[in-house]
Every structure is written in structure tokens, then in C-alpha cells.
C-alpha atoms as a PDB file:
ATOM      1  CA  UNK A   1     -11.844  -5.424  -0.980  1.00  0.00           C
ATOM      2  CA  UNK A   2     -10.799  -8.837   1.353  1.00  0.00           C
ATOM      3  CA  UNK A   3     -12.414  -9.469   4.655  1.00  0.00           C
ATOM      4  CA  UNK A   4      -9.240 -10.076   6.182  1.00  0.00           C
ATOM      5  CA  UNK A   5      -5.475  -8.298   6.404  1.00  0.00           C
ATOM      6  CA  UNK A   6      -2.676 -10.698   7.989  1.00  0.00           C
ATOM      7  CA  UNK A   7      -0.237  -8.852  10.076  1.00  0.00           C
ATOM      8  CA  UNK A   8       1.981  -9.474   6.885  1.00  0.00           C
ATOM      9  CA  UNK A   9       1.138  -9.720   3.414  1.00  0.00           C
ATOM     10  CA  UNK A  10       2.828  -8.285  -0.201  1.00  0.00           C
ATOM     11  CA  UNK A  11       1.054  -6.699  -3.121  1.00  0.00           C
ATOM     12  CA  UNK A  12       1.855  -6.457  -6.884  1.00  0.00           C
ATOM     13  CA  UNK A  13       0.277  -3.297  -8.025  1.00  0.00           C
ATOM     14  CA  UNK A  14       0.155  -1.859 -11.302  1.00  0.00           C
ATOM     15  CA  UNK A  15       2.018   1.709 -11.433  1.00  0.00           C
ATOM     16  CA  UNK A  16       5.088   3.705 -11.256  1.00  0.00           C
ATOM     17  CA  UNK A  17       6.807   4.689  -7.969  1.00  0.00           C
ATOM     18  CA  UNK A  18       5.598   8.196  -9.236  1.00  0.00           C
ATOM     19  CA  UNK A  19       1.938   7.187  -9.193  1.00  0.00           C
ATOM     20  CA  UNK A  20       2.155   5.441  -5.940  1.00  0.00           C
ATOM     21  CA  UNK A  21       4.010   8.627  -4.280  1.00  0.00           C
ATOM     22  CA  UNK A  22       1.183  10.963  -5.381  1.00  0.00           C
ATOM     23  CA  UNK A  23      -1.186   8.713  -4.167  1.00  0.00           C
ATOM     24  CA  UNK A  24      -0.299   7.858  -0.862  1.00  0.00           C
ATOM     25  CA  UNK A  25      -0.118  10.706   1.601  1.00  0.00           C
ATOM     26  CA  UNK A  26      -4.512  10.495   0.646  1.00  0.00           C
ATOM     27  CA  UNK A  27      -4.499   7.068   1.282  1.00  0.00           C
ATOM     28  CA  UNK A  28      -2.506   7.337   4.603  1.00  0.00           C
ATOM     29  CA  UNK A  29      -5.069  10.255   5.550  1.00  0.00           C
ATOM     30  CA  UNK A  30      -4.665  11.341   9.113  1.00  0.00           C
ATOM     31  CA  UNK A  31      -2.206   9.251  10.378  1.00  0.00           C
ATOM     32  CA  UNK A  32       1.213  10.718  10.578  1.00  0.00           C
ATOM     33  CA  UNK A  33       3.569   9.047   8.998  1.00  0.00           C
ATOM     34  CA  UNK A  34       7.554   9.212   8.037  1.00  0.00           C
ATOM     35  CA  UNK A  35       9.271   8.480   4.493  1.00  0.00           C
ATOM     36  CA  UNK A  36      12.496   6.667   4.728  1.00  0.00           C
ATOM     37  CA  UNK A  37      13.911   5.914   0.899  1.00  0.00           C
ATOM     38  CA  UNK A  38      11.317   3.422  -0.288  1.00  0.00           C
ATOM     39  CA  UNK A  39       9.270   2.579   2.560  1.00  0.00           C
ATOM     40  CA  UNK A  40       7.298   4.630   5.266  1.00  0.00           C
ATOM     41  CA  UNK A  41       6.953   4.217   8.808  1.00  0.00           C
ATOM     42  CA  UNK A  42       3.095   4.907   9.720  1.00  0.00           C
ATOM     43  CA  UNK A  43       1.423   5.293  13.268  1.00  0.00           C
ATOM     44  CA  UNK A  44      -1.806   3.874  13.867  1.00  0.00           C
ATOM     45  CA  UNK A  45      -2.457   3.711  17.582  1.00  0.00           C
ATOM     46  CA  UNK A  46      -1.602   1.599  19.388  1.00  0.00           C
ATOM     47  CA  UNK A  47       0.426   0.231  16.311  1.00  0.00           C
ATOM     48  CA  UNK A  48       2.416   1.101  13.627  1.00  0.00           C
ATOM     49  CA  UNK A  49       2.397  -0.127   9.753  1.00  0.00           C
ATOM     50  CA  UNK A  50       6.028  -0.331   7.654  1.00  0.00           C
ATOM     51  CA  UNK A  51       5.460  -0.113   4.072  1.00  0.00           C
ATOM     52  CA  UNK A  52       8.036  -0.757   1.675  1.00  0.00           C
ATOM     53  CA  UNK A  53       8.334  -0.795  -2.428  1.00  0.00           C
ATOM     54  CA  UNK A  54      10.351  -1.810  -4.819  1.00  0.00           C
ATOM     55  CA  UNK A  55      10.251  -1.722  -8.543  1.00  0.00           C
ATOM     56  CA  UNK A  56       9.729  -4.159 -10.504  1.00  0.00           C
ATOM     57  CA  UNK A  57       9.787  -5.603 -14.023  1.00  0.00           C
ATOM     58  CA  UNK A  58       6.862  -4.216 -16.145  1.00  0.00           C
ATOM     59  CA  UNK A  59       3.968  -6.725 -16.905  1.00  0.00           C
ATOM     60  CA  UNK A  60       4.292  -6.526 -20.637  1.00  0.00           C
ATOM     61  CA  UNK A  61       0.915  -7.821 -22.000  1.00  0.00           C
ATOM     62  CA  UNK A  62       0.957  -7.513 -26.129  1.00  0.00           C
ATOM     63  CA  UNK A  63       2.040  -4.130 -27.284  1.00  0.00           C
ATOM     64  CA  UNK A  64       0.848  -3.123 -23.537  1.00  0.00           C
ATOM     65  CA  UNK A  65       3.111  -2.223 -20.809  1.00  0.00           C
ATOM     66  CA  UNK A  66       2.085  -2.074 -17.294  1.00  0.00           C
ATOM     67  CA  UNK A  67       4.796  -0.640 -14.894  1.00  0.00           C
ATOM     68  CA  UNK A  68       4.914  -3.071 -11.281  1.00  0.00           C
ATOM     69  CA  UNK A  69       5.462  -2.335  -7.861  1.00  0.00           C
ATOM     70  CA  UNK A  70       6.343  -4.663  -5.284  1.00  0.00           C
ATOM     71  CA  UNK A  71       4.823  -3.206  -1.999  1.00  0.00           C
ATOM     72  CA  UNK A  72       5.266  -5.098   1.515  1.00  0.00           C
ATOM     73  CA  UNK A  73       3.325  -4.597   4.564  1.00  0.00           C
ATOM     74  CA  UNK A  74       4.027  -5.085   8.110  1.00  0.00           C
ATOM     75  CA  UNK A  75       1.976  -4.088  11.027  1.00  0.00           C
ATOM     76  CA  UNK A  76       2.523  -4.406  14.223  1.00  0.00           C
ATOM     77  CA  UNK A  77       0.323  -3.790  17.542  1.00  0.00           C
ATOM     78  CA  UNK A  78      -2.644  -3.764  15.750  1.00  0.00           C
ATOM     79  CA  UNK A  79      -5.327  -5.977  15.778  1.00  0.00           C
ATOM     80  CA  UNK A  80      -7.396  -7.938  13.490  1.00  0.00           C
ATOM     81  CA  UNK A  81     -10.181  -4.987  13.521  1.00  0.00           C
ATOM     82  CA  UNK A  82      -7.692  -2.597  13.605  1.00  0.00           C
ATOM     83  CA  UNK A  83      -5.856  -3.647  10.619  1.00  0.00           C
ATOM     84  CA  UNK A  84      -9.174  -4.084   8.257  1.00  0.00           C
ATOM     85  CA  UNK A  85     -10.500  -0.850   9.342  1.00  0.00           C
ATOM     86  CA  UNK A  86      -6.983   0.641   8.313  1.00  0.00           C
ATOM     87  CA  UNK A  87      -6.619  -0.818   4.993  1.00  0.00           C
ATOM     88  CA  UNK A  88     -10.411  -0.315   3.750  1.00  0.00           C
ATOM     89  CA  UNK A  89      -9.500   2.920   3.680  1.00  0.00           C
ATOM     90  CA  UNK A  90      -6.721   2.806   2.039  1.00  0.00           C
ATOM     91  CA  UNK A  91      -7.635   0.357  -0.313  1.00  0.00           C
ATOM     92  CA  UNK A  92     -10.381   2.458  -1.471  1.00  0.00           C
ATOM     93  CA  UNK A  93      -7.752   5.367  -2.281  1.00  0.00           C
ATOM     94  CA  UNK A  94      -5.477   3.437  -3.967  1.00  0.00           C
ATOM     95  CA  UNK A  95      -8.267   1.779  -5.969  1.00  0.00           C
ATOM     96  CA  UNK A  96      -7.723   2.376  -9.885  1.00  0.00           C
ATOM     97  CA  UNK A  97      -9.707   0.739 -12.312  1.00  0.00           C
ATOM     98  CA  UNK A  98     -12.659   1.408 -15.166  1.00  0.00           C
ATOM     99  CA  UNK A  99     -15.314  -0.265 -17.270  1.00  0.00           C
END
């Protein structure tokens, strides 16, 4: 989890567009929020948050292959406090991981 979210910032995450689709209306919880091809529009008051997503070349790692997707965020009208309380949440549903 960071300490800090930039008005801006991309991510390289590990899954199909599939995966990501499932996952995200959870992750978005109460906020409403509009699908537009590959990207949503999402309000948090006062702001709002564009996400966008692209696929990308798999990560191939051995035998391993680990589909990619490029994901951009952009708030805007939201402050510092704002943002990080946003994306904890989130983060913490889109976490994936083991061991």
C-alpha cells in the first residue's frame, strides 16, 4: 500500500481485461461510476477519477505467462486525503497475491 497517490500515476498489473472487469465494480464500491470502452468515468465528490486500460504484452517468465494490463489514472478535484482514502480501498480489492 503507498502513503501517497499523485493526481496522475500508471500501473502495470498482472491480469486479463476479464479479471480486472470482474473485479472492479467491488473495488469502485459506492461510488457511481460510468464504463466508456476501456476506461470508466468515476465520481468521488467533489472530484472525479478517469481510469483507463489497455492490454498489454504478457510478462512471459520461463514456461510462465502472466497476462498485463496497462491501467492509467487521473483524478481530478480531489485532494491529497481524498485521493489516498480512495485508493486504499481500492487497492485492497484489487489486491491478489499468496504465500
Amino acid at each position: 500500500m503507498q502513503s501517497f497517490y499523485a493526481e496522475q500515476f500508471e500501473r502495470d498489473m498482472g491480469c486479463t481485461e476479464a479479471d480486472w472487469l470482474g473485479w472492479l465494480p467491488a473495488a469502485l464500491g459506492q461510488h457511481p461510476w460510468k464504463r466508456d470502452g476501456a476506461s470508466v468515468q468515476v465520481t468521488i465528490n467533489p472530484g472525479t477519477l478517469r481510469i483507463q486500460w489497455e492490454q498489454a504484452e504478457p510478462r512471459v517468465l520461463g514456461l510462465a505467462r502472466i497476462p498485463r494490463l496497462l491501467v492509467r489514472f487521473a483524478f481530478a478535484g480531489l485532494d491529497e486525503a481524498s485521493r489516498y482514502t480512495f485508493m486504499k480501498r481500492f487497492d485492497l480489492f484489487m489486491q491478489r497475491g499468496g504465500g
